[in-house]
C-alpha atoms as a PDB file:
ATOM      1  CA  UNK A   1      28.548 100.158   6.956  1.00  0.00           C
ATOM      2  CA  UNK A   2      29.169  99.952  10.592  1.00  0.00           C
ATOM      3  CA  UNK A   3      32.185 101.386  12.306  1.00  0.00           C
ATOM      4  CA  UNK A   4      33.401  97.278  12.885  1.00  0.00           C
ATOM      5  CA  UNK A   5      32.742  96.768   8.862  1.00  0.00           C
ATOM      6  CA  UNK A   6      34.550  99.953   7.872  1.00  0.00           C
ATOM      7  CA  UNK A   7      37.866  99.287   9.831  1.00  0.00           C
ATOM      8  CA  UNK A   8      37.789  95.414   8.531  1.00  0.00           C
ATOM      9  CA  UNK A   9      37.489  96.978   4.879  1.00  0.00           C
ATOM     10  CA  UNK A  10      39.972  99.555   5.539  1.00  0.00           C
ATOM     11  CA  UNK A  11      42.809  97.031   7.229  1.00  0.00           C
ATOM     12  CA  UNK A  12      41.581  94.471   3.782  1.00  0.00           C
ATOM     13  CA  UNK A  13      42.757  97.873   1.491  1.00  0.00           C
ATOM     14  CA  UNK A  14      45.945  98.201   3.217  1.00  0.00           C
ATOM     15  CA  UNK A  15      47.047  94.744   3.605  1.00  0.00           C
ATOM     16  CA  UNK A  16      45.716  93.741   0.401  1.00  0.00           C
ATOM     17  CA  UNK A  17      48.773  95.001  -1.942  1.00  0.00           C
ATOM     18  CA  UNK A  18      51.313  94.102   1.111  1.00  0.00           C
ATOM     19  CA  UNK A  19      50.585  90.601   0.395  1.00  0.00           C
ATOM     20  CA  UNK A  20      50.178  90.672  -2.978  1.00  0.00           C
ATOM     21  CA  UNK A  21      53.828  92.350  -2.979  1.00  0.00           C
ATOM     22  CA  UNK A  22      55.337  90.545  -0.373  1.00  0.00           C
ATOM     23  CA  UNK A  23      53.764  86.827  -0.756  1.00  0.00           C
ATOM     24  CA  UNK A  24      51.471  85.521   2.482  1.00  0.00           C
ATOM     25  CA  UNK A  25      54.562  83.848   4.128  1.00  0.00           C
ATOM     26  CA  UNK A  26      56.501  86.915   3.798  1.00  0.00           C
ATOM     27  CA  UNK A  27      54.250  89.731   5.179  1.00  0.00           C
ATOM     28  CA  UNK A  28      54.183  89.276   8.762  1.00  0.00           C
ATOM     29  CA  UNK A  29      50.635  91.407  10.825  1.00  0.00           C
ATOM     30  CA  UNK A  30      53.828  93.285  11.857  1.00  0.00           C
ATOM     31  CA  UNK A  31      53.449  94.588   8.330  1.00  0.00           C
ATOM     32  CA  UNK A  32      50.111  95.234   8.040  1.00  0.00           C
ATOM     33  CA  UNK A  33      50.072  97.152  11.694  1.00  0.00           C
ATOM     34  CA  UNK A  34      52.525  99.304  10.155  1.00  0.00           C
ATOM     35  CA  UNK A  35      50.307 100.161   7.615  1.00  0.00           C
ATOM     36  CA  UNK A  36      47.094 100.577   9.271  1.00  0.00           C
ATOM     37  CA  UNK A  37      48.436 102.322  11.779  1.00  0.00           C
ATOM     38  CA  UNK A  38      46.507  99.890  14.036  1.00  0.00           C
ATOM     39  CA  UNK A  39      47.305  97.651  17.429  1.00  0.00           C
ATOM     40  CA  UNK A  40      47.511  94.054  17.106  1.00  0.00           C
ATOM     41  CA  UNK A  41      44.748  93.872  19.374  1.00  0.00           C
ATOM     42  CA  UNK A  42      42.318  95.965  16.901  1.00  0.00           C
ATOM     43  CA  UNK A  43      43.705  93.818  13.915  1.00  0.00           C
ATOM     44  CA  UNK A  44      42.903  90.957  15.758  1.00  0.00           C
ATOM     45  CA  UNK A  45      39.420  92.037  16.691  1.00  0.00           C
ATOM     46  CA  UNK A  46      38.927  91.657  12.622  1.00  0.00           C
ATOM     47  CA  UNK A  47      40.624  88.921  11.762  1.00  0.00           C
ATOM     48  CA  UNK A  48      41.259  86.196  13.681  1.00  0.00           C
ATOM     49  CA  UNK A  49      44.713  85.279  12.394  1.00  0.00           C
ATOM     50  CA  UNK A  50      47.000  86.151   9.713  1.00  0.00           C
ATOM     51  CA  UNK A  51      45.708  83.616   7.228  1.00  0.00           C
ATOM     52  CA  UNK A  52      42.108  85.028   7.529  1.00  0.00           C
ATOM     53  CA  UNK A  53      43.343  88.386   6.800  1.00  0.00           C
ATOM     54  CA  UNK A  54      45.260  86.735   3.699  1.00  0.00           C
ATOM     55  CA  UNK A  55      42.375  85.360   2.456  1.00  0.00           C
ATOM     56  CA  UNK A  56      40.344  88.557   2.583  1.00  0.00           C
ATOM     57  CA  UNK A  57      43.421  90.426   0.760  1.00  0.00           C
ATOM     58  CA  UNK A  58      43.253  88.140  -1.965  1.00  0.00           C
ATOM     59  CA  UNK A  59      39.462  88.042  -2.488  1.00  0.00           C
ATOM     60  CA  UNK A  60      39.861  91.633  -2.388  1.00  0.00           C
ATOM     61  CA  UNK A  61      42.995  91.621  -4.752  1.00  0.00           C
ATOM     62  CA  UNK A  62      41.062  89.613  -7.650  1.00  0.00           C
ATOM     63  CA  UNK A  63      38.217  91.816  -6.793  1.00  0.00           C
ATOM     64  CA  UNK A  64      39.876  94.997  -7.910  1.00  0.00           C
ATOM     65  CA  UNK A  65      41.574  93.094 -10.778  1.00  0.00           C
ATOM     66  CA  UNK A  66      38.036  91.570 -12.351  1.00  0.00           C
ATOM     67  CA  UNK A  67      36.434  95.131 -11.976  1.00  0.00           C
ATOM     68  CA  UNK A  68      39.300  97.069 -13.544  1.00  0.00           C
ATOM     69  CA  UNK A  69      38.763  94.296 -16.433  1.00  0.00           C
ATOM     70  CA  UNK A  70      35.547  94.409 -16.646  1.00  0.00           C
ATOM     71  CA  UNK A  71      35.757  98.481 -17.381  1.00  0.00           C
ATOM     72  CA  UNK A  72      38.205  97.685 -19.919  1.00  0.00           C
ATOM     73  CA  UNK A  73      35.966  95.262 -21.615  1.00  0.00           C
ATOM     74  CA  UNK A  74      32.989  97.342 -21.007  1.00  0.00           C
ATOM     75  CA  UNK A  75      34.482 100.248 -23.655  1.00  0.00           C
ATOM     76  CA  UNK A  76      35.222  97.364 -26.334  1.00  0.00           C
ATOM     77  CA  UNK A  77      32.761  96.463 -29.023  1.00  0.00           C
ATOM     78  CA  UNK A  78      32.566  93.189 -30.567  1.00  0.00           C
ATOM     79  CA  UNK A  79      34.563  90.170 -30.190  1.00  0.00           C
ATOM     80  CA  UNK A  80      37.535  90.832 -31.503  1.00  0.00           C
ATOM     81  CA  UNK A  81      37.718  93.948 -30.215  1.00  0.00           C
ATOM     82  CA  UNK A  82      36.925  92.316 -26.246  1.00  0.00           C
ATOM     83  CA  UNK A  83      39.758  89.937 -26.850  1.00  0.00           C
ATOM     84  CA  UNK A  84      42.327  92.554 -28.118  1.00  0.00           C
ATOM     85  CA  UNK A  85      41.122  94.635 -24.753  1.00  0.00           C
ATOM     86  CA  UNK A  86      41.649  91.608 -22.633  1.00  0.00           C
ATOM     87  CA  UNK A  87      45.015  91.014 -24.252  1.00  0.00           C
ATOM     88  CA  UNK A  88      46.310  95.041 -23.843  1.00  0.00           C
ATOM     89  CA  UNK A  89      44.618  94.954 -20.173  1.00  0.00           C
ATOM     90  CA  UNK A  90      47.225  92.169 -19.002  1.00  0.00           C
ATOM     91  CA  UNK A  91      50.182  93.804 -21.343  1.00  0.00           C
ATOM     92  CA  UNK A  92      52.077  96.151 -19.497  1.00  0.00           C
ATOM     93  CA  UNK A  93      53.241  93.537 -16.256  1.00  0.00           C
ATOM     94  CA  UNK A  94      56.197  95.872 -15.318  1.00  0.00           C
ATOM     95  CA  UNK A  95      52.969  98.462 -14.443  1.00  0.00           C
ATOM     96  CA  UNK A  96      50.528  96.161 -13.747  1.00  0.00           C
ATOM     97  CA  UNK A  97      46.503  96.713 -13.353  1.00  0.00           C
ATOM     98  CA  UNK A  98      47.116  95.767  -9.372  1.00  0.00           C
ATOM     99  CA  UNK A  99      49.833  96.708  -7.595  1.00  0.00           C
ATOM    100  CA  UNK A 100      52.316  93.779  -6.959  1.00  0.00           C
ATOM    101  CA  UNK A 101      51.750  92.506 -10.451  1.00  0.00           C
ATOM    102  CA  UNK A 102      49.616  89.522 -11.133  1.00  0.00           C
ATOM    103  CA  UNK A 103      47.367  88.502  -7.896  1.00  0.00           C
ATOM    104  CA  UNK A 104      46.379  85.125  -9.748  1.00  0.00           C
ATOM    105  CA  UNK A 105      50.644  84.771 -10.490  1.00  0.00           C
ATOM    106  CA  UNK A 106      51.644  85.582  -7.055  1.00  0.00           C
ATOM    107  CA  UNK A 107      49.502  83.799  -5.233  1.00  0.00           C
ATOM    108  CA  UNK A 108      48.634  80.804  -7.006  1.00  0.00           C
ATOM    109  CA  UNK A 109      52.348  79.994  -7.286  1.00  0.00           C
ATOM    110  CA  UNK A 110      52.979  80.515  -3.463  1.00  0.00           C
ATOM    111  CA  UNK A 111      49.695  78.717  -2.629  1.00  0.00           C
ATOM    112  CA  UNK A 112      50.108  75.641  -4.860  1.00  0.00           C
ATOM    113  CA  UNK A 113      51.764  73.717  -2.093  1.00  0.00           C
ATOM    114  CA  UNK A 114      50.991  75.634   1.124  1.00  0.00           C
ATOM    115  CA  UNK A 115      47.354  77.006   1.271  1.00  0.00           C
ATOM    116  CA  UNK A 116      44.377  75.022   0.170  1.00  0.00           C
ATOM    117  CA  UNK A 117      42.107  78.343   0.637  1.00  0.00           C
ATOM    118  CA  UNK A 118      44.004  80.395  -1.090  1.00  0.00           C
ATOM    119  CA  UNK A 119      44.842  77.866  -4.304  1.00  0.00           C
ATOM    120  CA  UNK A 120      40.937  77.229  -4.510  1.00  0.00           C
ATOM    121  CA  UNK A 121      40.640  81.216  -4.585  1.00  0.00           C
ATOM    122  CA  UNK A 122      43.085  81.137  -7.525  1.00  0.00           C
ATOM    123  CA  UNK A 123      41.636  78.307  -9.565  1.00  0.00           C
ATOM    124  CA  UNK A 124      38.088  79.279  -9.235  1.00  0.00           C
ATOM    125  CA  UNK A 125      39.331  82.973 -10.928  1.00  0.00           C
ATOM    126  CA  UNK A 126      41.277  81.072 -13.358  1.00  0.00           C
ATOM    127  CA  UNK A 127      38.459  79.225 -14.712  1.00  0.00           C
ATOM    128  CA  UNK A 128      36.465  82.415 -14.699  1.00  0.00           C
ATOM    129  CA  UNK A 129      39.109  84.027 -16.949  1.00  0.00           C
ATOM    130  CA  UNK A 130      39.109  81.190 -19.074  1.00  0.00           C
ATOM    131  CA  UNK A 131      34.956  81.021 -19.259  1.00  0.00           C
ATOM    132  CA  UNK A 132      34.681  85.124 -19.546  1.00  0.00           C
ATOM    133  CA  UNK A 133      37.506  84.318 -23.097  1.00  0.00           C
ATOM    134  CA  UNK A 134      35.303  81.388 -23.793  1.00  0.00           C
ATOM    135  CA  UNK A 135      32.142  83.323 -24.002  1.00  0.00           C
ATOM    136  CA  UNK A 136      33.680  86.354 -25.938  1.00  0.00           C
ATOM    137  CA  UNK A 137      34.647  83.732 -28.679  1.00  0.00           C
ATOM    138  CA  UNK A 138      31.449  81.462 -28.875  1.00  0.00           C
ATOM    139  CA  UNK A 139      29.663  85.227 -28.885  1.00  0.00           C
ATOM    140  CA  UNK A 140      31.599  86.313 -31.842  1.00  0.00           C
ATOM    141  CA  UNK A 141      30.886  82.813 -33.823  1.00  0.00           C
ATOM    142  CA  UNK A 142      27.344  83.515 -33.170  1.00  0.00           C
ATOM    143  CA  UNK A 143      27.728  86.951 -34.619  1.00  0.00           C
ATOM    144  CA  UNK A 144      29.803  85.304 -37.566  1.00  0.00           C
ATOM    145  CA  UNK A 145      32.200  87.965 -36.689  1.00  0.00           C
ATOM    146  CA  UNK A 146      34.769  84.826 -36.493  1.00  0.00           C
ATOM    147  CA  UNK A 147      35.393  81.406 -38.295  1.00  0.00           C
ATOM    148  CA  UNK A 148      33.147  78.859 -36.510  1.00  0.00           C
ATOM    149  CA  UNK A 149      35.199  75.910 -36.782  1.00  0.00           C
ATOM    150  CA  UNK A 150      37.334  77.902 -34.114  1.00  0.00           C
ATOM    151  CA  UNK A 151      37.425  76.052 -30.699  1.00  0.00           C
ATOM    152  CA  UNK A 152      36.794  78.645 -28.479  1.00  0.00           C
ATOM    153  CA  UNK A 153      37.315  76.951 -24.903  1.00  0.00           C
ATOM    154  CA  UNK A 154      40.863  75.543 -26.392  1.00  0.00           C
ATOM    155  CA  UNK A 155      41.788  79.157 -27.649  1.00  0.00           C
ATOM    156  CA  UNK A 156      40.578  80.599 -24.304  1.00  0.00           C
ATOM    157  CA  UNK A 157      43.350  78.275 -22.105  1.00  0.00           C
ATOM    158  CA  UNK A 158      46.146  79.216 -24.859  1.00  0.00           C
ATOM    159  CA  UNK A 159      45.308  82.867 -24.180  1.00  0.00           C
ATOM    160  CA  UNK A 160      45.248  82.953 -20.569  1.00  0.00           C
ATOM    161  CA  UNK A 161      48.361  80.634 -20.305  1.00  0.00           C
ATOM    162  CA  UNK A 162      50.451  83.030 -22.768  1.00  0.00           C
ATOM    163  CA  UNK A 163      49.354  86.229 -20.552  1.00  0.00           C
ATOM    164  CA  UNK A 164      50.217  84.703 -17.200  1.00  0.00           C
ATOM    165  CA  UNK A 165      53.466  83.359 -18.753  1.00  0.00           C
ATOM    166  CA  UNK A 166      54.550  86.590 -20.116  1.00  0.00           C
ATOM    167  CA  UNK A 167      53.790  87.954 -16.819  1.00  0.00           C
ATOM    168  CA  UNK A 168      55.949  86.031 -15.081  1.00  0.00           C
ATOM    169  CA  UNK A 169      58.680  86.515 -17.998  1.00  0.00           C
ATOM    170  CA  UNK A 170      58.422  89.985 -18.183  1.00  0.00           C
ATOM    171  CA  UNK A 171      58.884  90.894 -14.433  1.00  0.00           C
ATOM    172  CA  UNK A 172      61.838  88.420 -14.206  1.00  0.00           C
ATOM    173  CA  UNK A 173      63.497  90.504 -17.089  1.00  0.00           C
ATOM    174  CA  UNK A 174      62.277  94.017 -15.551  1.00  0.00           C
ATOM    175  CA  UNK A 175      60.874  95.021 -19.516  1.00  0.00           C
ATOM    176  CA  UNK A 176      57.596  93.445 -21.004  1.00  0.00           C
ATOM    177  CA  UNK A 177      59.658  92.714 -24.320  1.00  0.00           C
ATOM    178  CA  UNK A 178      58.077  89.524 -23.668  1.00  0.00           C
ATOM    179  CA  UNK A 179      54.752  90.381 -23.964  1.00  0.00           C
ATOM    180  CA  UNK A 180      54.602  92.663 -26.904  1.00  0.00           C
ATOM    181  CA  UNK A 181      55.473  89.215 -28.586  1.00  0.00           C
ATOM    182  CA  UNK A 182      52.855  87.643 -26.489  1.00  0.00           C
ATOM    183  CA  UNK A 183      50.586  90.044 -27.760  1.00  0.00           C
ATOM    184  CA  UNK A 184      51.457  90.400 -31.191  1.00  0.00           C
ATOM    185  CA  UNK A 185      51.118  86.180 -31.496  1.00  0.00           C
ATOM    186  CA  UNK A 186      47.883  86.254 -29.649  1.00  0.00           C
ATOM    187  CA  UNK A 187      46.522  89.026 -31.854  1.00  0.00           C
ATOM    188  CA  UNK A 188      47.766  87.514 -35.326  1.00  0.00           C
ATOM    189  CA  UNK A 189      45.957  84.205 -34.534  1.00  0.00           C
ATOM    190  CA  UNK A 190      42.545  86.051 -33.422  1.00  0.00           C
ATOM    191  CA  UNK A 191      43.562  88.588 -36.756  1.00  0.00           C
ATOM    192  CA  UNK A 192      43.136  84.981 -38.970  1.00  0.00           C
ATOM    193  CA  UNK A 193      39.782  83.461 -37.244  1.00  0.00           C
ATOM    194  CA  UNK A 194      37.688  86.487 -38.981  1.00  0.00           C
ATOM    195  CA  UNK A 195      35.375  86.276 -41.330  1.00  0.00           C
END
């Protein structure tokens, strides 16, 4: 890595949980100065305005979230034992795997209406999510480790859509009560598709 490429990673590491805390509207290069310790002219040398840098943080922010899945998926074996991992990755939202809580939560719902970029970033992880649960499920009919009238792609959306929404419910309440009911449900259902 060049000098150029190391400072552009380093102001993407700092800004990156700023905005994912904060929202893009709300963190201001004020913000990320602050933490870089950088002048706006340096920050600007990177990125050419704040929405660039936004982007970056929240490539960066799924980045760190896929990886830290993909380690807890790695250590898994079998199906069943994948989906309960994916399940107990996403459980804990008031100490989330990222810091800010969910990047797909926080930044799909501010980007819905305001940033095309971003909102394509989100989707295109959300159907990743949903493909990754899909292929954990057609895997483990294969292996006739589950039932295989079981529609994996359908099971896959329910899934994701339960974790984000107990996301969101549990940090509104400030306890994942929530989501140990979330994942209790989720883990009955995948309990009664084995063989």
């Amino acid at each position: 890595m060049t000098k150029g490429e190391e400072t552009r990673q380093f102001i993407i590491e700092k800004a990156a949980p700023i905005f994912n805390t904060k929202g893009i509207a709300a963190t201001s290069m004020s913000d990320i100065m602050e933490a870089t310790k950088l002048s706006k002219g340096s920050m600007y040398v990177h990125f050419e305005n704040k929405n660039v840098l936004a982007c970056a943080a929240v490539d960066h922010n799924m980045k760190v979230l896929s990886s830290k899945l993909e380690t807890a998926l790695r250590e898994a074996k079998g199906a069943k034992e994948q989906l309960y991992a994916y399940i107990e990755f996403f459980s804990n939202p008031i100490n989330p795997p990222v810091s800010g809580g969910c990047p797909l939560l926080n930044f799909g719902t501010e980007a819905d209406d305001t940033n095309p970029a971003v909102k394509e970033k989100v989707n295109t992880a959300i159907k990743r999510g949903q493909q990754l649960l899909t292929s954990i499920i057609e895997k483990g009919i294969a292996d006739n480790e589950f039932a295989s009238d079981w529609n994996a792609a359908e099971f896959a959306t329910a899934l994701f859509a339960m974790l984000e929404g107990g996301h969101l419910m549990s940090r509104m309440s400030g306890n994942n009560d929530n989501m140990k009911t979330i994942e209790k449900t989720l883990k009955k259902i995948i309990s009664e598709k084995l063989i």
